[in-house]
Protein backbone atom coordinates (compact mmCIF):
# COMPACT_ATOMS: atom_id res chain seq x y z
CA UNK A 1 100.20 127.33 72.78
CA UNK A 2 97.18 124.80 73.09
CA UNK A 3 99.81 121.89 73.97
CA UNK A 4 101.52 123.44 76.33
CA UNK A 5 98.35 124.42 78.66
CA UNK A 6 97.41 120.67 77.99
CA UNK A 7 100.68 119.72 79.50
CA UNK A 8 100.63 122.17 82.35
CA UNK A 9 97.13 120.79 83.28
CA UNK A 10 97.67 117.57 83.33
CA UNK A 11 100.62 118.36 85.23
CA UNK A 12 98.27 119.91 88.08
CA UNK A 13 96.10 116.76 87.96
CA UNK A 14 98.97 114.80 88.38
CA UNK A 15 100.17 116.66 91.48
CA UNK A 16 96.63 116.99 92.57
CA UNK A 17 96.48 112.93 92.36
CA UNK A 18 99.47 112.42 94.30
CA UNK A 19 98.71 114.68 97.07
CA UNK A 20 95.22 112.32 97.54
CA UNK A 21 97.57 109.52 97.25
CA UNK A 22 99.66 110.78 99.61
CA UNK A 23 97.36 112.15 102.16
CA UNK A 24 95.16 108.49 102.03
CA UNK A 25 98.38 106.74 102.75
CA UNK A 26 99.93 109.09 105.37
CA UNK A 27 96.05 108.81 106.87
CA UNK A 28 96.16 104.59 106.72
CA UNK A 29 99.83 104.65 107.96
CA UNK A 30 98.58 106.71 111.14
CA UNK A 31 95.81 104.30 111.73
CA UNK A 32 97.68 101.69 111.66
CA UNK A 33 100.50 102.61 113.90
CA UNK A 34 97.56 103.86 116.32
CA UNK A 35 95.92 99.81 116.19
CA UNK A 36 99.63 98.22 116.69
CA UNK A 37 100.76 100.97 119.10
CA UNK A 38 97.56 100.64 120.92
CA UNK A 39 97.55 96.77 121.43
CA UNK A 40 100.88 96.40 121.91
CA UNK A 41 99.84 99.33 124.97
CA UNK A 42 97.03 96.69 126.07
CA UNK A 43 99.16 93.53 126.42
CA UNK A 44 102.09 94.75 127.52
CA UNK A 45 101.89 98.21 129.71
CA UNK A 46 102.40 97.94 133.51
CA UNK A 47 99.87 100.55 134.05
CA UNK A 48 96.51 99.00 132.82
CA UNK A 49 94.32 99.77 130.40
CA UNK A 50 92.77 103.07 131.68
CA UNK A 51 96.02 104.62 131.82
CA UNK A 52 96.62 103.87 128.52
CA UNK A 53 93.56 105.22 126.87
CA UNK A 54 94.13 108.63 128.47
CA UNK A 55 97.41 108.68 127.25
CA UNK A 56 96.71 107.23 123.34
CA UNK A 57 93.94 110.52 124.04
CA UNK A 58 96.31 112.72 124.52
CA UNK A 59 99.13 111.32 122.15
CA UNK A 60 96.53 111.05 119.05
């Protein structure tokens, strides 16, 4: 009885740990994208800079 509620929380720690891992990586992935997408939006948009703030504003 003891063992298995020692394997069933560990279990939940496990799937608590992943779900941090998960949510930090999701959370660096999304900044990331957001630095490349918005420098690649500085050098090479048509519509200037301006434009493209109020748009990564509204996108993000």
């Amino acid at each position: 009885m003891f063992n298995m509620f020692k394997v069933a929380g560990f279990q939940k720690t496990l799937r608590t740990m992943m779900i941090r891992v998960g949510a930090a990586l999701t959370l660096l992935a999304s900044l990331f994208s957001f630095a490349t997408v918005h420098a690649v939006g500085e050098t090479w948009s048509p519509l200037g800079s301006g434009m493209d703030k109020e748009v990564y504003a509204l996108a993000f």
